[in-house]
Protein backbone atom coordinates (compact mmCIF):
# COMPACT_ATOMS: atom_id res chain seq x y z
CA UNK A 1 102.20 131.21 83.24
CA UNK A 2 102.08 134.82 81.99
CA UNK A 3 102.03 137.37 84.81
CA UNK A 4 101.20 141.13 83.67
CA UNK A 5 103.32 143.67 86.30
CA UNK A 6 100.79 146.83 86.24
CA UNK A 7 101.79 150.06 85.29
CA UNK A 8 102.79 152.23 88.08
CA UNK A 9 104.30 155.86 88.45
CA UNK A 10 107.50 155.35 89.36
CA UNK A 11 108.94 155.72 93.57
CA UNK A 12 105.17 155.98 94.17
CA UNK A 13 104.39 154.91 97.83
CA UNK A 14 102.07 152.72 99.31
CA UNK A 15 101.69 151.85 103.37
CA UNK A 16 99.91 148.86 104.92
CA UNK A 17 99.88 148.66 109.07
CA UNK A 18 99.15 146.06 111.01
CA UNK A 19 97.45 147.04 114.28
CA UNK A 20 97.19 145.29 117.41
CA UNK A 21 93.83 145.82 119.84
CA UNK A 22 94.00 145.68 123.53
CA UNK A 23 92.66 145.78 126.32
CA UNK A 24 93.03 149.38 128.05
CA UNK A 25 93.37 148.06 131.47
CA UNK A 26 94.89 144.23 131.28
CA UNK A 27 96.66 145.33 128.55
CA UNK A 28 95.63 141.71 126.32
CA UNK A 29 94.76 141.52 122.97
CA UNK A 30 90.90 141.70 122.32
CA UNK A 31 89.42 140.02 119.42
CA UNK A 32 87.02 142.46 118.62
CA UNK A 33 87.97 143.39 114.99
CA UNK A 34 84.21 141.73 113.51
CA UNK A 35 82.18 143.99 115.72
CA UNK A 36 84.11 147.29 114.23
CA UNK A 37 85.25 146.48 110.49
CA UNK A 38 81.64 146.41 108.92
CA UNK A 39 81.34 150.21 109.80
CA UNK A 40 84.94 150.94 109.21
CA UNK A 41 85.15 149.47 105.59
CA UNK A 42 81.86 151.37 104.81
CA UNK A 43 83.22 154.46 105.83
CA UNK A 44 86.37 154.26 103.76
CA UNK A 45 85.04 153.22 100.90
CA UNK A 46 85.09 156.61 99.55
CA UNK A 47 88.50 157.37 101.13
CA UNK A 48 91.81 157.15 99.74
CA UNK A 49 92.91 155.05 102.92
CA UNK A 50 91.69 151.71 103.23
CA UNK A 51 90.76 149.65 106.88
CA UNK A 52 90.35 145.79 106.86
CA UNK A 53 90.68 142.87 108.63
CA UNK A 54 93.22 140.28 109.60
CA UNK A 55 94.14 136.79 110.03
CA UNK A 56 93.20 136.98 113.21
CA UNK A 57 90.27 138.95 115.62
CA UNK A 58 92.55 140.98 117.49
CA UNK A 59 94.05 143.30 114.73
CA UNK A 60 92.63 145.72 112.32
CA UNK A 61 95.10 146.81 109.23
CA UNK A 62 95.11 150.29 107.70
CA UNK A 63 96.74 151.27 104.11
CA UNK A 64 97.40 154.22 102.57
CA UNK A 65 96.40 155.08 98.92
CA UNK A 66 99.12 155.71 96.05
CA UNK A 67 101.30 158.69 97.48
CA UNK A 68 103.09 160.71 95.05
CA UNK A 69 105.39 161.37 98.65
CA UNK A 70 106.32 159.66 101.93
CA UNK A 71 104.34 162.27 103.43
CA UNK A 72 100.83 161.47 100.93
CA UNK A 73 101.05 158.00 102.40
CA UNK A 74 101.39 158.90 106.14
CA UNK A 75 98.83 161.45 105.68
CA UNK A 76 96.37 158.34 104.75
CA UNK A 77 97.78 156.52 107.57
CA UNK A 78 96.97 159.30 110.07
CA UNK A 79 93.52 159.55 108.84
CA UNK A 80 92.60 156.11 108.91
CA UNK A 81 94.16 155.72 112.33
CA UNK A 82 92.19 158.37 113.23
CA UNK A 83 88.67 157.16 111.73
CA UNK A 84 89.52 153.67 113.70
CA UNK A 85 90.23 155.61 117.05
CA UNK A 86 86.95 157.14 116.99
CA UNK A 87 85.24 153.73 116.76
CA UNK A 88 87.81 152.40 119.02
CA UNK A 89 87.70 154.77 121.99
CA UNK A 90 84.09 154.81 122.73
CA UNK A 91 84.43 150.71 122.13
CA UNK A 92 86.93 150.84 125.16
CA UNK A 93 89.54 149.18 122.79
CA UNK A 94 93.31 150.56 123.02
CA UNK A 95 95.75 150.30 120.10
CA UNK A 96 99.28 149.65 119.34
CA UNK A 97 102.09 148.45 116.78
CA UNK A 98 104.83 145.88 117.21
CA UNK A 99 106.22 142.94 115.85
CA UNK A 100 104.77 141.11 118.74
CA UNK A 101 102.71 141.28 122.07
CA UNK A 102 104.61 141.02 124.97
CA UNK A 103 102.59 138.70 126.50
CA UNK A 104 99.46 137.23 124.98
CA UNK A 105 99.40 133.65 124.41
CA UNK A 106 98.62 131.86 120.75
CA UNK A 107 95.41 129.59 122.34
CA UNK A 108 93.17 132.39 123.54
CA UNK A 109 93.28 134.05 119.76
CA UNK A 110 90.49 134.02 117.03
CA UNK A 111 90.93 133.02 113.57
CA UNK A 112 89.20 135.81 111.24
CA UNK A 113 86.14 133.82 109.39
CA UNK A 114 87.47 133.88 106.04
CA UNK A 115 87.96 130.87 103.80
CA UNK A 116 91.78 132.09 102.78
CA UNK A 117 92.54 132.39 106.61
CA UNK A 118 91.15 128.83 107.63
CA UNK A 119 92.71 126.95 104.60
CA UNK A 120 96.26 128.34 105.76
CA UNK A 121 95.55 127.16 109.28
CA UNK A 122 94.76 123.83 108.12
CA UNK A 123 97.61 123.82 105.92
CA UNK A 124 100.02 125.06 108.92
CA UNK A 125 98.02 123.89 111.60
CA UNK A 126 100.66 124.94 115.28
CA UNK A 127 102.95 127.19 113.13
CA UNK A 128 100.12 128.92 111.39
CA UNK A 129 98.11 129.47 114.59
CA UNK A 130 101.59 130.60 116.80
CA UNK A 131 101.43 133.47 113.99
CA UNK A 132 101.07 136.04 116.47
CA UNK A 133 102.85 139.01 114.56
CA UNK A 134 102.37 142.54 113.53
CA UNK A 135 104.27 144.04 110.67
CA UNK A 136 104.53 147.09 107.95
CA UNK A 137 104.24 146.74 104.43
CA UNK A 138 106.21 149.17 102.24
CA UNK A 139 105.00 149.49 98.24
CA UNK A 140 107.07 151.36 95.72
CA UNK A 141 106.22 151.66 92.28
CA UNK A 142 108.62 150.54 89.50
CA UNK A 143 107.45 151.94 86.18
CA UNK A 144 109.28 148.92 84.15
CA UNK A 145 109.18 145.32 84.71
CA UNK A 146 113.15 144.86 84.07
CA UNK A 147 114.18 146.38 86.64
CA UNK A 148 111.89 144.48 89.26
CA UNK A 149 114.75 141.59 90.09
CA UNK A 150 117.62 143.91 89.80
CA UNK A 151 116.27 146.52 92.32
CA UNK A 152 115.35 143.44 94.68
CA UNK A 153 118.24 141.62 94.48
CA UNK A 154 120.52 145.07 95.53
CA UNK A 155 117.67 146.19 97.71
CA UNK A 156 117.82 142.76 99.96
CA UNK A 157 121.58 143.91 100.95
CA UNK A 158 119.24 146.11 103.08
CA UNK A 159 116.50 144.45 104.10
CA UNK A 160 118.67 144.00 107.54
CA UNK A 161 119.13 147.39 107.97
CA UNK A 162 115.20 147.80 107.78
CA UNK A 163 114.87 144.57 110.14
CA UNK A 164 117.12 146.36 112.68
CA UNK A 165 115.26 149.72 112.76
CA UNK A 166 111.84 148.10 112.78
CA UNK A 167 112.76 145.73 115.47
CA UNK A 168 109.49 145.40 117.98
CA UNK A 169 109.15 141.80 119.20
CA UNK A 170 111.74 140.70 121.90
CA UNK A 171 109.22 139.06 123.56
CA UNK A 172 107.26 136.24 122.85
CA UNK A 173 104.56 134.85 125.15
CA UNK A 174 105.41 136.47 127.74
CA UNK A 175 108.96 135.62 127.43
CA UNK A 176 112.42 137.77 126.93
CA UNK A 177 113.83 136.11 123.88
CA UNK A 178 117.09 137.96 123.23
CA UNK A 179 116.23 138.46 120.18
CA UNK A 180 115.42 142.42 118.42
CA UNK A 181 112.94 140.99 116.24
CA UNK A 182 111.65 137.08 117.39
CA UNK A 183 109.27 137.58 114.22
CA UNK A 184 111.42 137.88 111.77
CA UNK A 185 112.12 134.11 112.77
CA UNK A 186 108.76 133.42 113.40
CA UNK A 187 107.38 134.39 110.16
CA UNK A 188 109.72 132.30 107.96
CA UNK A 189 108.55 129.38 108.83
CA UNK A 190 105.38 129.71 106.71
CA UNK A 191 104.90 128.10 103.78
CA UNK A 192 105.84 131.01 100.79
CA UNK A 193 107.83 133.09 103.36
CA UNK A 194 111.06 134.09 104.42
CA UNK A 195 113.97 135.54 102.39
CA UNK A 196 113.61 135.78 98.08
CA UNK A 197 114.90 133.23 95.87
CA UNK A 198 117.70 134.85 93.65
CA UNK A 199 115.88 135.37 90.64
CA UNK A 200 116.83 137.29 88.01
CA UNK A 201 114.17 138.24 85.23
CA UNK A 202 110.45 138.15 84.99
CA UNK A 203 110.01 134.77 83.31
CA UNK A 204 111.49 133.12 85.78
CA UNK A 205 109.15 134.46 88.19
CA UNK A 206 106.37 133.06 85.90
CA UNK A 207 107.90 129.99 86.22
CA UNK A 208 108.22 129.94 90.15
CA UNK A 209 104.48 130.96 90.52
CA UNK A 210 103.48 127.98 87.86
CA UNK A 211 105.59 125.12 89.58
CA UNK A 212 104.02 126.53 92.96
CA UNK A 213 100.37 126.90 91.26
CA UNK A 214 100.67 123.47 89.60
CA UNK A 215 101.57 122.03 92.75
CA UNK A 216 99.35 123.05 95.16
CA UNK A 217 101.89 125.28 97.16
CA UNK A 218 99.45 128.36 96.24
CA UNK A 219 96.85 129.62 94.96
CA UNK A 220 98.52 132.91 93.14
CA UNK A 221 101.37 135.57 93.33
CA UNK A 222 99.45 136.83 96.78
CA UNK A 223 100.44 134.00 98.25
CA UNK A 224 103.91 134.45 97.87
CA UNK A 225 105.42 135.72 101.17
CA UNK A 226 108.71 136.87 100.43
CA UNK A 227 110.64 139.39 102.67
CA UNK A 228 111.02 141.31 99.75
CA UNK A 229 108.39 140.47 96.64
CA UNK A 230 107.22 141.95 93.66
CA UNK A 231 103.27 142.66 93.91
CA UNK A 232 102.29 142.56 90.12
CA UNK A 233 98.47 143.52 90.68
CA UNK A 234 99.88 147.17 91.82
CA UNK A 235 103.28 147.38 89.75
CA UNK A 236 105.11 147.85 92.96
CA UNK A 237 108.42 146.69 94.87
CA UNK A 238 106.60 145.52 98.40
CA UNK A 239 109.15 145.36 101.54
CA UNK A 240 107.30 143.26 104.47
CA UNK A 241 110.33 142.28 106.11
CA UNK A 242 109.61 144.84 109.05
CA UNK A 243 108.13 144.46 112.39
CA UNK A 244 105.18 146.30 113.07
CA UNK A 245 106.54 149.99 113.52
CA UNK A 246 104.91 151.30 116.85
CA UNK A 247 105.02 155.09 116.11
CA UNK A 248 103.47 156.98 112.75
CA UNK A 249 107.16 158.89 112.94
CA UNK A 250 108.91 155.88 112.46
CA UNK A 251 106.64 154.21 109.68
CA UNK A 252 107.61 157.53 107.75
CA UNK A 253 111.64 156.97 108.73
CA UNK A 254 111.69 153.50 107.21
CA UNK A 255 109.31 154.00 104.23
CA UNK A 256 111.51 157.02 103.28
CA UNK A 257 114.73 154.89 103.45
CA UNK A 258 112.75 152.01 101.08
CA UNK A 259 111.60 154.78 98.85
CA UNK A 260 115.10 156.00 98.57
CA UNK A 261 116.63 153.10 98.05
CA UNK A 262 114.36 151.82 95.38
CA UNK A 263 114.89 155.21 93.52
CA UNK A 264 118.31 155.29 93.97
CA UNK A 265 118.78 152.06 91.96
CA UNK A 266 116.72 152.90 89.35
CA UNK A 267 118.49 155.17 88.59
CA UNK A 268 121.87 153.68 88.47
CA UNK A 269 119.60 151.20 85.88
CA UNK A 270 119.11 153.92 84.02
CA UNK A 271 122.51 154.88 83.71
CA UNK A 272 123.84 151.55 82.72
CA UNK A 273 125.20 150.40 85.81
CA UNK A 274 124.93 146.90 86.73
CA UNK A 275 123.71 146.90 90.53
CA UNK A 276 125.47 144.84 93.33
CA UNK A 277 124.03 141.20 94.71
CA UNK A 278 125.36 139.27 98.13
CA UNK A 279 125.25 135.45 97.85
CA UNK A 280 122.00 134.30 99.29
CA UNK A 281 124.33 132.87 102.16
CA UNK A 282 125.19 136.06 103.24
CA UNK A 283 121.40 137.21 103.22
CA UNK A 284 120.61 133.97 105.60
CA UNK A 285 123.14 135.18 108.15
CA UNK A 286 122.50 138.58 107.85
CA UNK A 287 118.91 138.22 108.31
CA UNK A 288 119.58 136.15 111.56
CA UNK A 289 121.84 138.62 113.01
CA UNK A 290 120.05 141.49 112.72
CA UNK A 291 116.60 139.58 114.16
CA UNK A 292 119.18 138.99 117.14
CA UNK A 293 120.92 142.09 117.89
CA UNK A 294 119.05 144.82 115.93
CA UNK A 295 120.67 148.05 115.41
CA UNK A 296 124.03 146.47 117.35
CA UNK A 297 124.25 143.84 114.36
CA UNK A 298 127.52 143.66 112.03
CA UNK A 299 126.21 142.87 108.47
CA UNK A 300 128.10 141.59 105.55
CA UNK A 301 128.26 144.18 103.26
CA UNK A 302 129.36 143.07 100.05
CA UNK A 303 130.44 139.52 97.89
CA UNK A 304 134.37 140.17 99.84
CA UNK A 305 132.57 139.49 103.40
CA UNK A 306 133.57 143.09 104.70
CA UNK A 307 131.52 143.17 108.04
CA UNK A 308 129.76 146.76 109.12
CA UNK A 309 127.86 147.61 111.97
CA UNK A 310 124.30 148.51 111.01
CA UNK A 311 124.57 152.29 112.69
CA UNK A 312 128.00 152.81 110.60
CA UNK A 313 126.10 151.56 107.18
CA UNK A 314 123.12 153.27 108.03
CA UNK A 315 124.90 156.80 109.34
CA UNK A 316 127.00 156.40 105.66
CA UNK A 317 123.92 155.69 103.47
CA UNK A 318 121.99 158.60 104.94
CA UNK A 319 124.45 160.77 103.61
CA UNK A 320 125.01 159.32 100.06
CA UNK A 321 121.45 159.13 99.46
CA UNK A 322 120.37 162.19 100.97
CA UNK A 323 120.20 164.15 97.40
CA UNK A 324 117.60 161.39 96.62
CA UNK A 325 115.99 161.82 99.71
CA UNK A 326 115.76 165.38 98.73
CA UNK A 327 114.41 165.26 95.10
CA UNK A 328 111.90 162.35 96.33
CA UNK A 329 110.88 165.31 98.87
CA UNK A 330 110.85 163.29 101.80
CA UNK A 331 114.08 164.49 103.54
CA UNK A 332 112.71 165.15 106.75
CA UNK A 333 111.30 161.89 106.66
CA UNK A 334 114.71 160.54 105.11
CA UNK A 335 116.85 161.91 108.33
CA UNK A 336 114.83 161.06 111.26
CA UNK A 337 116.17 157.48 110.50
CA UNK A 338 119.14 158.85 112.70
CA UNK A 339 116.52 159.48 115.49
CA UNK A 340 115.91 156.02 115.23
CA UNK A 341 119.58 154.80 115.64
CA UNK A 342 120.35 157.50 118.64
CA UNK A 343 117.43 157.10 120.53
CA UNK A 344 117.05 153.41 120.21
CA UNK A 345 114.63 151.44 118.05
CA UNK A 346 111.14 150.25 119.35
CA UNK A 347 112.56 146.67 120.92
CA UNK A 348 115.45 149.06 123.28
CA UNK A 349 112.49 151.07 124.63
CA UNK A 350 110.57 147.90 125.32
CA UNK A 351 113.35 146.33 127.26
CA UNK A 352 113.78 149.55 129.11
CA UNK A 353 110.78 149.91 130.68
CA UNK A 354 110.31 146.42 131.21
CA UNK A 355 113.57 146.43 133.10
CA UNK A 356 112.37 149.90 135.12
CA UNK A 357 109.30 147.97 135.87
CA UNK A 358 111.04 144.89 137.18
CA UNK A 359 109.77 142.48 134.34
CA UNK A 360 106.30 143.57 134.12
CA UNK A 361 105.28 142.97 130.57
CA UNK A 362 101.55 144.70 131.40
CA UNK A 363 103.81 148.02 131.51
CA UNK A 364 105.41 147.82 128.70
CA UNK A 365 101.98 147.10 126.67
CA UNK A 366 101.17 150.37 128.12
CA UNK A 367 104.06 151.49 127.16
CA UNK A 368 103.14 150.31 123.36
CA UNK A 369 99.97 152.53 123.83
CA UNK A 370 101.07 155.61 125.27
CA UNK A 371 103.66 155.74 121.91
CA UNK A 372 101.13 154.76 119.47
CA UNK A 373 98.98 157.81 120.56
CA UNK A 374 101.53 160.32 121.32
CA UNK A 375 105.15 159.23 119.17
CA UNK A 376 108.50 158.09 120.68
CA UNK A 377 108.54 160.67 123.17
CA UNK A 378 106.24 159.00 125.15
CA UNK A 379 107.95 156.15 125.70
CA UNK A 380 108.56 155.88 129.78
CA UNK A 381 105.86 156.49 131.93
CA UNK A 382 105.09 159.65 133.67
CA UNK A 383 106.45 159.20 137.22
């Protein structure tokens, strides 16, 4: 199989959000998505932001267009938030972003009516319908195909570090789980998904998507469901290993640390600098611990085993990279990442005010809402 990767501008961004709708006074998901979309796809087809449906009823997902910035691709986020709040609002339907819902149960959601959607229930049948999760998609344009395994192979040492700050689903069902991010577990266990196989050039690639094609696995390269995966059709790098980000603030913070990453091993490519791999073993653990503890995770850092806590790794990175961060112009962006680590990521503030609220899981849903209209500062309720 011969797979073109499409040209693309190089550390180009591209968003994708996942968005949960609720009820405004139960707080449970509503599968009203159908009754909205036709309207909302007609309006942005002459947009540069995109709104679409989901797997299932209960979500609507928003992308940006190609941003020459961080900021080009929030800006299309806002605005499509914003066109699907005023069809939203007067519909009585509330929004929010996580990895999961706090409470809502598997059995009382609605399967999308889309051939793709009911041929990977059939396939996955109690897995595929338990896929109750909400994540961010993070594009970033590589402008040559060689370096597409070699910036994903490096870029995976991180994909922890992006787990950890994205972290929005420690509960499940109405359940605490104990873990930062119970999707990142969840998720894996579809067909496709889960962490990359160590590849290292294009061909082989080719010849992963033709033993999967011939086989029956999939259909094409959309199907593949890696953490980290090249998307050919758009000439990108696409991150999806993050929980649904449940402020616009913090979608910029992590989609500025991707961008900078990606461009920051380009350009050691372009200097003739071989980039730096973990063994996939270390990518297994490192994946699990930072699902379980988040931000408080130790990762392995290199092939020796050193051990760092994420904030350390993080707090160092920001300041190596931040001349990237600066000639990408998204430095703001870039350094609210540290907002992130001091003020706690999205699954803290969950477990704080469902600890303030003695286990209530219907106020922390609100909780969800209140920061999906207003930021991170809105995070406890108004006494």
């Amino acid at each position: 199989m011969t797979l073109e990767f499409a040209p693309s501008a190089r550390s180009t961004v591209g968003l994708e959000w996942e968005i949960m709708l609720a009820d405004p006074a139960s707080g449970d998901l509503v599968g009203r998505a159908p009754e909205l979309l036709d309207a909302l796809e007609a309006e942005s087809e002459d947009e540069r932001h995109t709104v679409t449906g989901e797997l299932l009823t209960n979500t609507i997902e928003v992308t940006s267009g190609v941003g020459a910035s961080v900021s080009d691709a929030v800006d299309d986020i806002g605005r499509a938030i914003a066109a699907v709040r005023a069809a939203t609002d007067p519909a009585g339907i509330e929004l929010l972003s996580a990895g999961s819902h706090p409470f809502a149960q598997w059995y009382d959601q609605q399967v999308t009516d889309k051939t793709r959607y009911h041929k990977l229930i059939e396939r996955t049948q109690w897995w595929g319908r338990n896929m109750m999760i909400w994540g961010i998609h993070v594009h970033i344009g590589v402008e040559d195909q060689r370096k597409v395994f070699p910036i994903i192979n490096a870029l995976a040492a991180y994909l922890p570090h992006l787990q950890a700050l994205a972290a929005s689903s420690p509960f499940w069902a109405g359940e605490r789980t104990g873990y930062a991010s119970n999707r990142a577990l969840v998720f894996q266990q579809l067909p496709t998904a889960g962490l990359p196989w160590p590849l290292h050039e294009w061909s082989e690639f080719e010849t992963y998507l033709d033993d999967m094609v011939r086989t029956g696995v999939m259909a094409d390269a959309s199907e593949v469901r890696w953490d980290i995966r090249p998307a050919p059709r758009w000439g990108t790098i696409e991150v999806r290993a993050c929980d649904g980000l449940s402020t616009l603030p913090e979608l910029a913070a992590v989609a500025a640390l991707v961008q900078v990453l990606v461009e920051h091993f380009s350009r050691a490519l372009d200097e003739g600098r071989s980039l730096d791999e973990l063994p996939a073993w270390f990518h297994r653990e490192n994946k699990w611990r930072a699902a379980r503890y988040g931000v408080d995770a130790r990762v392995i850092v290199d092939r020796a085993g050193t051990q760092r806590p994420v904030r350390e790794h993080l707090t160092e990175t920001l300041e190596e990279l931040a001349p990237v961060a600066t000639d990408l112009g998204c430095a703001a962006e870039f350094r609210s990442i540290g907002r992130i680590l001091e003020d706690g990521a999205s699954y803290a503030r969950q477990l704080a005010v469902a600890d303030a609220a003695g286990g209530d899981l219907t106020a922390v849903v609100h909780h969800l809402i209140r920061e999906f209209r207003s930021g991170p500062e809105a995070s406890l309720p108004d006494e």
